[in-house]
Protein backbone atom coordinates (compact mmCIF):
# COMPACT_ATOMS: atom_id res chain seq x y z
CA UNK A 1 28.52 -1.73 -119.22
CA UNK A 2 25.76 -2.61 -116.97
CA UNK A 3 22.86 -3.73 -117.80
CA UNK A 4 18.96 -2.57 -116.87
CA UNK A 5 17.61 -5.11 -114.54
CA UNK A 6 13.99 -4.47 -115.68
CA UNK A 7 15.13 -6.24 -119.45
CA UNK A 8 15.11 -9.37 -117.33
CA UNK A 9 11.51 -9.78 -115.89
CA UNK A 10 11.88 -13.15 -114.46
CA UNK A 11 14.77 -10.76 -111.51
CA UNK A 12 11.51 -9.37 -110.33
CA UNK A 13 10.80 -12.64 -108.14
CA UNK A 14 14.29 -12.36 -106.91
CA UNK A 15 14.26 -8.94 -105.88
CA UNK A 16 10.91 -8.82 -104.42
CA UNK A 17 12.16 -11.98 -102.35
CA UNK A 18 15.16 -10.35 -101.04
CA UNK A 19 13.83 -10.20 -97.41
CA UNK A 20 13.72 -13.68 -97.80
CA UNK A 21 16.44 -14.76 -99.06
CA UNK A 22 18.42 -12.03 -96.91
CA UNK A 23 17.26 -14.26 -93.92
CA UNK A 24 17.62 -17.77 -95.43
CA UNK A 25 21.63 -16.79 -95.79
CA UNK A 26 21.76 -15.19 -92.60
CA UNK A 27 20.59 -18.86 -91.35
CA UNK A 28 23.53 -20.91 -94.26
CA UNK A 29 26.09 -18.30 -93.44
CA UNK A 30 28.07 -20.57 -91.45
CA UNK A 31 28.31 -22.72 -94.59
CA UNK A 32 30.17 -20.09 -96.52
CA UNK A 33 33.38 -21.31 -98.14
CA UNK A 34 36.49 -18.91 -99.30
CA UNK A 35 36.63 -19.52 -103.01
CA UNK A 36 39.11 -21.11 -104.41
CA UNK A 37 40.55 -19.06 -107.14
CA UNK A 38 42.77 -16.54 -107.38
CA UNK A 39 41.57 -13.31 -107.98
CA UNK A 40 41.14 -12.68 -104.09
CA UNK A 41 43.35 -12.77 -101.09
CA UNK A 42 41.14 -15.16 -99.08
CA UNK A 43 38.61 -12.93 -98.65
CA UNK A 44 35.83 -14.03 -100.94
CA UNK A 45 33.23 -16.38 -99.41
CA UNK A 46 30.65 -18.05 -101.23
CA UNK A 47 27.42 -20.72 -100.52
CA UNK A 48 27.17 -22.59 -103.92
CA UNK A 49 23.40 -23.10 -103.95
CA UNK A 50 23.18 -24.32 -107.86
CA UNK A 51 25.64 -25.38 -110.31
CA UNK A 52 24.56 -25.85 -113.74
CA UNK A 53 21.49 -27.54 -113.21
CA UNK A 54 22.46 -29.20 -109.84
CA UNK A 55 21.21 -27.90 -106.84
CA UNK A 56 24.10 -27.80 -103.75
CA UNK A 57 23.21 -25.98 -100.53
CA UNK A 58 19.68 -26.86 -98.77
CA UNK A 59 18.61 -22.92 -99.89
CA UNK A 60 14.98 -23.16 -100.63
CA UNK A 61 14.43 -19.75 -100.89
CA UNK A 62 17.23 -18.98 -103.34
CA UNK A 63 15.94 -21.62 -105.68
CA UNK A 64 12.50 -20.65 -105.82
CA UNK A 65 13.49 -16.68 -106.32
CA UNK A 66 15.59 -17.53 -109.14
CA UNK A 67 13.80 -20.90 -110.81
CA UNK A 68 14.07 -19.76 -114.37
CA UNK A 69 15.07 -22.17 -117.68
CA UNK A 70 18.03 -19.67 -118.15
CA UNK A 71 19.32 -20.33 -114.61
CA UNK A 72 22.73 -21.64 -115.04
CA UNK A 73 24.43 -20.75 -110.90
CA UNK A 74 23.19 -19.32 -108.25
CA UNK A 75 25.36 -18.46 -105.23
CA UNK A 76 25.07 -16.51 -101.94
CA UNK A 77 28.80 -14.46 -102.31
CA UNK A 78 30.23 -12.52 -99.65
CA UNK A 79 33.53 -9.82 -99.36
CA UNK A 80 34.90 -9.47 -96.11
CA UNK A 81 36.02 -5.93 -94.93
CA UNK A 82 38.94 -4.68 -96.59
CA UNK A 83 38.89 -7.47 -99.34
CA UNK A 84 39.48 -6.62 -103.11
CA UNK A 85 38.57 -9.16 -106.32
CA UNK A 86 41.10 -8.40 -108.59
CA UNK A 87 39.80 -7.11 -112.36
CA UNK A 88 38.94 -10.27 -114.38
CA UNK A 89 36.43 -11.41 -117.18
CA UNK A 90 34.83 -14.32 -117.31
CA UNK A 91 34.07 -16.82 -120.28
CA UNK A 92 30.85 -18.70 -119.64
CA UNK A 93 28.74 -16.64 -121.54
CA UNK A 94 26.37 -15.24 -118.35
CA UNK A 95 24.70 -12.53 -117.44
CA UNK A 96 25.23 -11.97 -113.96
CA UNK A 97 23.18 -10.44 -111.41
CA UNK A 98 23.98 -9.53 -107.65
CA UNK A 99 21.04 -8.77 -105.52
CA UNK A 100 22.60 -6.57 -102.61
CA UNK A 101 21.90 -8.62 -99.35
CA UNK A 102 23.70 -6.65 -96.76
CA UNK A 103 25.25 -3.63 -98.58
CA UNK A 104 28.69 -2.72 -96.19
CA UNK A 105 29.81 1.59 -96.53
CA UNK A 106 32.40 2.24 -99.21
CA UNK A 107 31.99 -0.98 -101.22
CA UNK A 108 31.44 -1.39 -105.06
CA UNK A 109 32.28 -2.71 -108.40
CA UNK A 110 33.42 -2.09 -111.60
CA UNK A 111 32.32 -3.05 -115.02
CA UNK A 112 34.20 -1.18 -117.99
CA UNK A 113 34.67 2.25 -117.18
CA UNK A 114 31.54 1.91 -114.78
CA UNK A 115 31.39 1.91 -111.08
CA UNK A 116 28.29 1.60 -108.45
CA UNK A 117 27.60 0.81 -105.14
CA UNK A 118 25.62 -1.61 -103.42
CA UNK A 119 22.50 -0.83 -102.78
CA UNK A 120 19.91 -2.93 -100.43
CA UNK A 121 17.37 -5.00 -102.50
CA UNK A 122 18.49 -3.97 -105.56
CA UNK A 123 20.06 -5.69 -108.81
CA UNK A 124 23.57 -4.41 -110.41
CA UNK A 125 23.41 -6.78 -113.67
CA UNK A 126 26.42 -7.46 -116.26
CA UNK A 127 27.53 -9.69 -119.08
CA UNK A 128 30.67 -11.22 -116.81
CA UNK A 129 32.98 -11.21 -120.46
CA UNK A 130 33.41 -7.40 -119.51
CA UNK A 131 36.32 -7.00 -117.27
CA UNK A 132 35.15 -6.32 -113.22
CA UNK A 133 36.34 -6.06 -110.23
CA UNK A 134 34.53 -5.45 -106.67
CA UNK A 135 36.04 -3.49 -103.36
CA UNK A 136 35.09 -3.56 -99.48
CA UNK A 137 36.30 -1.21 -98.34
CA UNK A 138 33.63 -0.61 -95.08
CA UNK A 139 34.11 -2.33 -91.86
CA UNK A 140 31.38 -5.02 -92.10
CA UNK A 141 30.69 -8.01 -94.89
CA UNK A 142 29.18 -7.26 -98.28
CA UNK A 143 26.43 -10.16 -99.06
CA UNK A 144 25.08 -10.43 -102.55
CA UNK A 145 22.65 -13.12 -104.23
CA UNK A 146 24.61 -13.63 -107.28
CA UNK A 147 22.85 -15.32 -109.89
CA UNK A 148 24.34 -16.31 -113.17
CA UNK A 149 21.90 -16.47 -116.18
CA UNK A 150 22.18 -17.27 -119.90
CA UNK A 151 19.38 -14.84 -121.81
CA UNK A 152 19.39 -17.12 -124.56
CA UNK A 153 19.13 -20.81 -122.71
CA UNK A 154 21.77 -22.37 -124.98
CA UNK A 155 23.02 -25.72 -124.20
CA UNK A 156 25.60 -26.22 -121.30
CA UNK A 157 29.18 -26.25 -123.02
CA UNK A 158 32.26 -28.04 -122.42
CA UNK A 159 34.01 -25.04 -120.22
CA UNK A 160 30.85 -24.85 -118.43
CA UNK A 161 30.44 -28.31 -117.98
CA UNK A 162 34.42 -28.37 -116.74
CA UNK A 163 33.72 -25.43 -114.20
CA UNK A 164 31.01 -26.69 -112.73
CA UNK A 165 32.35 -30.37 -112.16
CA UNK A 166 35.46 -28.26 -110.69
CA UNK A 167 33.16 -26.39 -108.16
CA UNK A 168 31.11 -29.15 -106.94
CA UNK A 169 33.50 -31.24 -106.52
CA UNK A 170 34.95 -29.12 -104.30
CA UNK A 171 31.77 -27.64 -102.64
CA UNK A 172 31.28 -31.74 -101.54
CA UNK A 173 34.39 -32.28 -99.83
């Protein structure tokens, strides 16, 4: 269920930037935001950096590393110690790809059948319609670039269109 990072050549940037943009969240961090759905039990904390073709937070480094035509969101996402993101699929036709930040012991996620870890500076890519579901269970925060692609660049839909007014709306308030 996951996919090969290398199929994607324009991750390289990303991942060779991951120094980078380890420190540029390390300097946003206190923007981080518990997100508001519920598939966690307040313990998932993102910095919406772009939405659909709308940047959000001032993250320079983020948007550069992951400047592609297929971008579609790009977010910095964090799971506390002990949190859990309950199994779910998503329906916005993505690929999405979490560059491991700051990897925390005993933390993963599942796609499928599949599970791996987090490992430092490197990709764990998946289509998100394949149910997953991602556990800390270390003592420190797991941070992850997570950046949402669409291989083939099709137009923005409506249910994409609805999510992302939902998020920025609330990322602005």
């Amino acid at each position: 269920m996951f996919l090969d990072p290398h199929d994607f050549s324009f991750l390289a940037r990303a991942q060779s930037a991951w120094p980078a943009l380890k420190a540029e969240y390390e300097k946003l961090a206190h923007l981080s935001r518990s997100l508001p759905v519920p598939l966690h039990d307040d313990a998932w904390d993102v910095i919406l950096v772009h939405l659909w073709g709308s940047p959000l937070a001032n993250a320079p480094v983020a948007l550069e590393a992951t400047d592609d035509p297929k971008r579609r969101r790009v977010a910095y996402s964090m799971l506390r110690a002990g949190g859990v993101i309950r199994p779910h699929s998503d329906d916005c036709n993505c690929i999405i790809a979490h560059l491991t930040l700051i990897p925390s012991p005993d933390t993963a996620i599942r796609v499928g059948s599949e599970v791996r870890e987090f490992v430092p500076g490197e990709f764990l890519v998946f289509d998100e319609r394949n149910e997953h579901e991602v556990w800390n269970r270390g003592d420190k925060t797991r941070v992850t670039l997570l950046f949402g692609f669409d291989p083939e660049n099709r137009p923005v839909g409506e249910s994409e269109q609805a999510i992302s007014s939902h998020f920025k709306k609330w990322w602005n308030e």
